[in-house]
PDB file of N, CA and C in Angstrom:
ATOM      1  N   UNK A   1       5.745  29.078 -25.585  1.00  0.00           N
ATOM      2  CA  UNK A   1       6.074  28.907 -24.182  1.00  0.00           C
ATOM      3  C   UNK A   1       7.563  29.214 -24.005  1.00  0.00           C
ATOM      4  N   UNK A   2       7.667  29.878 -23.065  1.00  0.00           N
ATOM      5  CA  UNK A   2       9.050  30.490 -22.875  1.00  0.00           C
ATOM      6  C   UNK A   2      10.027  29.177 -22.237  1.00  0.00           C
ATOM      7  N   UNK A   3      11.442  29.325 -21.883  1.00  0.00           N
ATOM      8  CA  UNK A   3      12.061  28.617 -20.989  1.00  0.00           C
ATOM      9  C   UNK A   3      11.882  28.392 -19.661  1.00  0.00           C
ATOM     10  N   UNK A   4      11.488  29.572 -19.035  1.00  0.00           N
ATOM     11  CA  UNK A   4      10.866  30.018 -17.911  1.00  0.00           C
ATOM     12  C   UNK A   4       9.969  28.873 -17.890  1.00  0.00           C
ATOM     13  N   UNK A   5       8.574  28.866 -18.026  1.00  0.00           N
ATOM     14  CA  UNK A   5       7.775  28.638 -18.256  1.00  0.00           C
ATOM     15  C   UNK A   5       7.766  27.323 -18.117  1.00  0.00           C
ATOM     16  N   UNK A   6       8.759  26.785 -19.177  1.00  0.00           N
ATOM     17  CA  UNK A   6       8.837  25.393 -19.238  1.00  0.00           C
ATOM     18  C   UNK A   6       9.468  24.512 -18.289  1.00  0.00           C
ATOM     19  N   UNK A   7      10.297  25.616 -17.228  1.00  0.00           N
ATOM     20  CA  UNK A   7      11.331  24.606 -16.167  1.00  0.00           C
ATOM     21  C   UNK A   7      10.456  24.884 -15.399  1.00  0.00           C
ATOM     22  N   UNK A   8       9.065  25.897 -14.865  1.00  0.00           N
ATOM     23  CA  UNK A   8       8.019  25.854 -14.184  1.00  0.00           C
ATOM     24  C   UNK A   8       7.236  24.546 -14.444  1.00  0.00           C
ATOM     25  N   UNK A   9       6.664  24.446 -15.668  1.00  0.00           N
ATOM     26  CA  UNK A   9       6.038  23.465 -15.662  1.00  0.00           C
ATOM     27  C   UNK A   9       6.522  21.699 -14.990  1.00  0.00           C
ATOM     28  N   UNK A  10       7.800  21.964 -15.793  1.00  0.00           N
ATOM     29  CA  UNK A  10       8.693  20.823 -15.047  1.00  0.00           C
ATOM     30  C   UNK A  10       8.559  20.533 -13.964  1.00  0.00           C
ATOM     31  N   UNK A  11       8.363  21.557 -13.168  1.00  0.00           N
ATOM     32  CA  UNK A  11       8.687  21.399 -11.438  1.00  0.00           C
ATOM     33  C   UNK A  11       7.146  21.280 -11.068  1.00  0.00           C
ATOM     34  N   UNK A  12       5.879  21.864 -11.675  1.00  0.00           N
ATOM     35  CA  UNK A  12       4.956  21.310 -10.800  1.00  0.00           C
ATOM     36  C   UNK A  12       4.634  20.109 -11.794  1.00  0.00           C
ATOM     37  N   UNK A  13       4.872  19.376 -12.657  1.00  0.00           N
ATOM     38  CA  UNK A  13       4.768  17.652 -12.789  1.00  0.00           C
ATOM     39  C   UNK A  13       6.057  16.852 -11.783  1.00  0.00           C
ATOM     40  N   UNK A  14       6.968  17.684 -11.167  1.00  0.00           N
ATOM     41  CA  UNK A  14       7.796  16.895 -10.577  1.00  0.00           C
ATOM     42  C   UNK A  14       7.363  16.662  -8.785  1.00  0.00           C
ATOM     43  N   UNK A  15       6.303  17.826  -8.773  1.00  0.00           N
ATOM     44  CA  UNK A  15       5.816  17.950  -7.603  1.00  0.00           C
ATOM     45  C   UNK A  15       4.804  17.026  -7.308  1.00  0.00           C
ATOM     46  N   UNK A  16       3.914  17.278  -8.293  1.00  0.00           N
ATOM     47  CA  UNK A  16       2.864  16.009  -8.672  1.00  0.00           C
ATOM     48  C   UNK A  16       3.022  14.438  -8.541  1.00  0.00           C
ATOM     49  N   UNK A  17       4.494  14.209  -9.327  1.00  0.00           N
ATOM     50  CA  UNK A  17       4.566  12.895  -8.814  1.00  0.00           C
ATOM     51  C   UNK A  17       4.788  12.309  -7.589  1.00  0.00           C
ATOM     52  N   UNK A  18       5.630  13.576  -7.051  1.00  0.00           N
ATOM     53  CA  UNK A  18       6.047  13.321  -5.232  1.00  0.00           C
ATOM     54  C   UNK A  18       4.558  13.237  -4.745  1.00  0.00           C
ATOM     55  N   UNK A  19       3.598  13.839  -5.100  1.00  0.00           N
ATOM     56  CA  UNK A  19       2.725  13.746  -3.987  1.00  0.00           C
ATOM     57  C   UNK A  19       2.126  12.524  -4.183  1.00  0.00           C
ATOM     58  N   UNK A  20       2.072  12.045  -5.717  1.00  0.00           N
ATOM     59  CA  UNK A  20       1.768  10.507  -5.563  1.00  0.00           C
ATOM     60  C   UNK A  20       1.848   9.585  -4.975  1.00  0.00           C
ATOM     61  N   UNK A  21       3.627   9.485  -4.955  1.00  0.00           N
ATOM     62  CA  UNK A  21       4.182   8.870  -4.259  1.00  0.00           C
ATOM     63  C   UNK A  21       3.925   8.568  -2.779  1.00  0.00           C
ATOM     64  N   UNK A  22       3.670  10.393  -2.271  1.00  0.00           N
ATOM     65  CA  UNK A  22       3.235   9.757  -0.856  1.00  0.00           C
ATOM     66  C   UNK A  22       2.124   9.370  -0.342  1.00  0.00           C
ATOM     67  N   UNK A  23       1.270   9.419  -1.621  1.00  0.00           N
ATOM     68  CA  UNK A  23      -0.441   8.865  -1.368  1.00  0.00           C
ATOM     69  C   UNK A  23      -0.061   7.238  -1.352  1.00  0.00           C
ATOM     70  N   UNK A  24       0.878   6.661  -2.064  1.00  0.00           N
ATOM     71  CA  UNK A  24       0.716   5.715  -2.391  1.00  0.00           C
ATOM     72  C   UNK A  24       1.481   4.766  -1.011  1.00  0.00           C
ATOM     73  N   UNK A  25       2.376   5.714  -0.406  1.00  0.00           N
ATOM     74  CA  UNK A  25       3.202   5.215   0.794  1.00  0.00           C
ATOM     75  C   UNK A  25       1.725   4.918   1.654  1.00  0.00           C
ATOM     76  N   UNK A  26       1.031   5.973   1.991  1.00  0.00           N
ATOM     77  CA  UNK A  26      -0.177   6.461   2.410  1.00  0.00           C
ATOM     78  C   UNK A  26      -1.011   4.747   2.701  1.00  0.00           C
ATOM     79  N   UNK A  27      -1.420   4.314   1.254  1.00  0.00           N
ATOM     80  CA  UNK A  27      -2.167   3.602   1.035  1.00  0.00           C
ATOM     81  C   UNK A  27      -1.745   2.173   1.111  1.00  0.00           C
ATOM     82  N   UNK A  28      -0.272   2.232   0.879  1.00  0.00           N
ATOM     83  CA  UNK A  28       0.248   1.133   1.465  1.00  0.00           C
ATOM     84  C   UNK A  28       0.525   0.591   2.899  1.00  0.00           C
ATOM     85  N   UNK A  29       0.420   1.841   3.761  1.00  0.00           N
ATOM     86  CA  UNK A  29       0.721   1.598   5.132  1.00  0.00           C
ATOM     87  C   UNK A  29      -0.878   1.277   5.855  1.00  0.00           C
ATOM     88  N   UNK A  30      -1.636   1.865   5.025  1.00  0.00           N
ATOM     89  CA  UNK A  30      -3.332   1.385   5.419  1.00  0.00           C
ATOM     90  C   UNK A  30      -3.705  -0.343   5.183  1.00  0.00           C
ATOM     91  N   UNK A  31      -3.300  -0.685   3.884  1.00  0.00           N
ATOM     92  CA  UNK A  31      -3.354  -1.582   3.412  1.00  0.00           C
ATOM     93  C   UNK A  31      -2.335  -2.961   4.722  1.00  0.00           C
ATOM     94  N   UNK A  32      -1.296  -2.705   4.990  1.00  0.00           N
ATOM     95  CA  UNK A  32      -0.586  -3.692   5.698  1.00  0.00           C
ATOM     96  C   UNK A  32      -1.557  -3.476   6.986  1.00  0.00           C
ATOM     97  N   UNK A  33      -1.849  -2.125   7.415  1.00  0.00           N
ATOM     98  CA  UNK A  33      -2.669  -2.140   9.249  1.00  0.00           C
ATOM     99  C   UNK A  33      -3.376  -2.798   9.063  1.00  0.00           C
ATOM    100  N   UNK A  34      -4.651  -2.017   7.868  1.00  0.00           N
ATOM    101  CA  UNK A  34      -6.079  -2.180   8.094  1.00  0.00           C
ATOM    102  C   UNK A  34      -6.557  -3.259   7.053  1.00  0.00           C
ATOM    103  N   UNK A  35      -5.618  -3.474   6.143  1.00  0.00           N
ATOM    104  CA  UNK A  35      -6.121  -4.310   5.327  1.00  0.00           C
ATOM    105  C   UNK A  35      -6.073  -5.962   6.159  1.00  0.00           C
ATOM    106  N   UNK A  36      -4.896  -6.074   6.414  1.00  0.00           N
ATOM    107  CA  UNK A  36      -5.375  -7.543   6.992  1.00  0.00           C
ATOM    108  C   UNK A  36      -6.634  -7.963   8.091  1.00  0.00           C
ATOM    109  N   UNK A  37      -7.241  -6.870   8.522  1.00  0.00           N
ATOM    110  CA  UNK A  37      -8.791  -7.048   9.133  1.00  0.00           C
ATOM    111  C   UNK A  37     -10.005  -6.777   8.313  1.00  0.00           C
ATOM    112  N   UNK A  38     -10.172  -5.870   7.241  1.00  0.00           N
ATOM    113  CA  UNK A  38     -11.106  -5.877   6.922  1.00  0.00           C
ATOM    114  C   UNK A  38     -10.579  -5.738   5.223  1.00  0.00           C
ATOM    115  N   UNK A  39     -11.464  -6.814   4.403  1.00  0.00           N
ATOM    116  CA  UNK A  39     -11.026  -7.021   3.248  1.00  0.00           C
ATOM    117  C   UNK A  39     -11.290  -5.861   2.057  1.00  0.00           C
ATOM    118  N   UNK A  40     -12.678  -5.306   2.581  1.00  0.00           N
ATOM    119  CA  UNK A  40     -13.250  -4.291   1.713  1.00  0.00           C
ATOM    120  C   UNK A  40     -11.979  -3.117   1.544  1.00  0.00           C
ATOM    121  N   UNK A  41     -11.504  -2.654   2.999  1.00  0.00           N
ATOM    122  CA  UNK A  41     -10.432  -1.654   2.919  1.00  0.00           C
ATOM    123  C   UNK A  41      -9.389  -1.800   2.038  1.00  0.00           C
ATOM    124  N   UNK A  42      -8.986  -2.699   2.310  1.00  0.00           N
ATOM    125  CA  UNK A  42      -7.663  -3.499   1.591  1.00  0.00           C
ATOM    126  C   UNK A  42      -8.364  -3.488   0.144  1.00  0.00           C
ATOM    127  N   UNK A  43      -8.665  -3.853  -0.438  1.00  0.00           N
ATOM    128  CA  UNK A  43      -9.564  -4.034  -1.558  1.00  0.00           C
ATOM    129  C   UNK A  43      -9.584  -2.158  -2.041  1.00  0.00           C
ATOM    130  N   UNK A  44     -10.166  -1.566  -1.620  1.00  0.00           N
ATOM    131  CA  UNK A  44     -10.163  -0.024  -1.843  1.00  0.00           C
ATOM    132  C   UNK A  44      -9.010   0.796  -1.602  1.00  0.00           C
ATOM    133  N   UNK A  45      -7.949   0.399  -0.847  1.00  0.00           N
ATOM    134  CA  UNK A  45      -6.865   1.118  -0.942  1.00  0.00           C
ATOM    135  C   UNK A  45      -5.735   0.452  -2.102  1.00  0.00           C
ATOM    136  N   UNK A  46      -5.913  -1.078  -2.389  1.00  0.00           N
ATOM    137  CA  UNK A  46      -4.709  -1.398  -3.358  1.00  0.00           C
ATOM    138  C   UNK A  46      -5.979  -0.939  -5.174  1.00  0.00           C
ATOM    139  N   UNK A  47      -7.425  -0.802  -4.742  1.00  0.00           N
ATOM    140  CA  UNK A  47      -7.404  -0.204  -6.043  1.00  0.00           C
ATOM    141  C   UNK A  47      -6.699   1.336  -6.402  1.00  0.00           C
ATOM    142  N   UNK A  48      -6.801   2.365  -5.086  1.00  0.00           N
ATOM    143  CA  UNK A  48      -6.139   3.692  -5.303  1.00  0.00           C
ATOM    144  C   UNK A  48      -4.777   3.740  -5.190  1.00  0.00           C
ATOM    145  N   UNK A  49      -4.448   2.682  -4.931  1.00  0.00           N
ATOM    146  CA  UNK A  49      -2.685   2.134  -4.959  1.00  0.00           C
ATOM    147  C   UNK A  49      -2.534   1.956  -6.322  1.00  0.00           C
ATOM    148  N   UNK A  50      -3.198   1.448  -7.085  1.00  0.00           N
ATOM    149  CA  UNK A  50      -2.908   1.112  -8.491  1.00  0.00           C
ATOM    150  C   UNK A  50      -3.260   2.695  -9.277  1.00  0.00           C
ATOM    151  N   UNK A  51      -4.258   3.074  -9.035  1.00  0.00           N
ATOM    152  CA  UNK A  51      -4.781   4.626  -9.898  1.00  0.00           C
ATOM    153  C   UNK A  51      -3.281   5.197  -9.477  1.00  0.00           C
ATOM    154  N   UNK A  52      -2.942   5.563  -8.526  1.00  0.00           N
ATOM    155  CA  UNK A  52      -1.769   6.252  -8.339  1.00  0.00           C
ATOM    156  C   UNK A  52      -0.634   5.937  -8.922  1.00  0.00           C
ATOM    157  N   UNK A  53      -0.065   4.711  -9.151  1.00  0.00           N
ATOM    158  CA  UNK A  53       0.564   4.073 -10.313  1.00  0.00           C
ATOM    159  C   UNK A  53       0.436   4.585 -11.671  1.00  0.00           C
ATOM    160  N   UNK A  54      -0.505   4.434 -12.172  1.00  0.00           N
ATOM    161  CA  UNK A  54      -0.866   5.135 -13.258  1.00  0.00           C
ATOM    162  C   UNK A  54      -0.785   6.278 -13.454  1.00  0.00           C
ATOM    163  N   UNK A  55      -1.373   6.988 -12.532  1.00  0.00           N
ATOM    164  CA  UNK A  55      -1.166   8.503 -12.526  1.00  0.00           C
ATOM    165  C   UNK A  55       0.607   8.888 -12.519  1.00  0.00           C
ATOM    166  N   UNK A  56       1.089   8.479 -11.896  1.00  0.00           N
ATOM    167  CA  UNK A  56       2.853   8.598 -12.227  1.00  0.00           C
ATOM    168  C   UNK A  56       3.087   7.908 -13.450  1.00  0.00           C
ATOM    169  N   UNK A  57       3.113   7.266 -14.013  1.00  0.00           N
ATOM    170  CA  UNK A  57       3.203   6.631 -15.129  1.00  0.00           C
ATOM    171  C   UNK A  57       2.939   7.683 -16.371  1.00  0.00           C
ATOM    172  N   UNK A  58       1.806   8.365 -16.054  1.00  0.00           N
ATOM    173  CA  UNK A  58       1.521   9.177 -17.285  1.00  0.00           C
ATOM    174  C   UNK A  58       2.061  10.728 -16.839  1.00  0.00           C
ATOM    175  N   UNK A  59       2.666  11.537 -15.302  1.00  0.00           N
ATOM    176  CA  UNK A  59       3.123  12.528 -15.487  1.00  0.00           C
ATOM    177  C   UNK A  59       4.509  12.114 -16.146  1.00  0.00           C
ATOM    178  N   UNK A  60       5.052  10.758 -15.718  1.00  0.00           N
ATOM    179  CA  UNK A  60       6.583  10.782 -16.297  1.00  0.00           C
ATOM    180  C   UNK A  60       6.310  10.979 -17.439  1.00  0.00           C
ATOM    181  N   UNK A  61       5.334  10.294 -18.445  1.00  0.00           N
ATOM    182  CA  UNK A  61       5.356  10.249 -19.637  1.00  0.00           C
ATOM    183  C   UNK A  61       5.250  12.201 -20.030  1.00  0.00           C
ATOM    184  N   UNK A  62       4.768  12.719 -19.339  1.00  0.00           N
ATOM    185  CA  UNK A  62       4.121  14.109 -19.631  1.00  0.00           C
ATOM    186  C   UNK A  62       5.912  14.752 -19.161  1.00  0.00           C
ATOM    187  N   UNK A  63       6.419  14.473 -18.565  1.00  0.00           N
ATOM    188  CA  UNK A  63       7.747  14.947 -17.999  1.00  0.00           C
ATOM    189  C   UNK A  63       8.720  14.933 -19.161  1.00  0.00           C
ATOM    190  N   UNK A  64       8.840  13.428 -19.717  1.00  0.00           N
ATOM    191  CA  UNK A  64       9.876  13.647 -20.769  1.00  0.00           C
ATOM    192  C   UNK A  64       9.365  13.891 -21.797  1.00  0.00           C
ATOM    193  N   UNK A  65       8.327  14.558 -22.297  1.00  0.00           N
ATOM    194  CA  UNK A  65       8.084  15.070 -23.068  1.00  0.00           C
ATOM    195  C   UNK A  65       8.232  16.580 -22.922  1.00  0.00           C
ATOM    196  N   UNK A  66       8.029  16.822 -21.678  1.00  0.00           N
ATOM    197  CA  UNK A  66       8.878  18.802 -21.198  1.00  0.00           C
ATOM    198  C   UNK A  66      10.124  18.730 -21.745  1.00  0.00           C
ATOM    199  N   UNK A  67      10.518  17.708 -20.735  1.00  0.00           N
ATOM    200  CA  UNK A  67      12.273  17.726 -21.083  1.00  0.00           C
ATOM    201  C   UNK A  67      12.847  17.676 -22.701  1.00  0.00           C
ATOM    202  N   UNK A  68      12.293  16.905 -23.552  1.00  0.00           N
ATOM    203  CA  UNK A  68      12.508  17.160 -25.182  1.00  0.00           C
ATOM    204  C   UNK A  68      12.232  18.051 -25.330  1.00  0.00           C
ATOM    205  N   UNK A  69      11.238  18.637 -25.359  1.00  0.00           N
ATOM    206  CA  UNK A  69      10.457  20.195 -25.774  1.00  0.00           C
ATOM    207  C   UNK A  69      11.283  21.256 -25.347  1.00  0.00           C
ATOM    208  N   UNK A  70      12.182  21.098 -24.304  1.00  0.00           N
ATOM    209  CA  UNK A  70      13.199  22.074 -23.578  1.00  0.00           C
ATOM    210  C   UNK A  70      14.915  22.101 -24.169  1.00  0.00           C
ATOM    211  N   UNK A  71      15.007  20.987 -24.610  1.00  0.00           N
ATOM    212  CA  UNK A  71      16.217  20.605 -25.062  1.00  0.00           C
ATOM    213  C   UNK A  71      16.272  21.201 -26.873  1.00  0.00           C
ATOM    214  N   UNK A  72      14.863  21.379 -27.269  1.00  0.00           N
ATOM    215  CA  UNK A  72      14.693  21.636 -28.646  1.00  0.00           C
ATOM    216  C   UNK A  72      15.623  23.241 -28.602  1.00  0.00           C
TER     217      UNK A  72
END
């Protein structure tokens, strides 16, 4: 894998996490409306509140592992 290549890759895991992020803004702003009326919602958006957590959790992990691999 070239350098190229690798500051590409960088940027779409850096893109990836942004979009997490705003799923998770997303799901939090559902959760404060809609969650305090109906429990099921609330209940289904703080579980995809948490998957999304995770899912950033493991591109960072996938991120600094570019970033070593780039620095080599």
């Amino acid at each position: 894998m070239t350098r190229l290549e690798k500051l590409e890759t960088l940027v779409k895991i850096e893109e990836g996490i942004q979009s997490y992020l705003n799923r998770i803004e997303i799901a939090e702003e559902i959760i404060e409306n809609e969650g305090s009326y109906f429990r099921e919602i609330r209940d289904i958006y703080t579980n995809k509140k948490d998957t999304y957590e995770r899912c950033i959790v493991r591109l960072e992990q996938r991120l600094n592992k570019q970033l070593k691999e780039l620095n080599k």
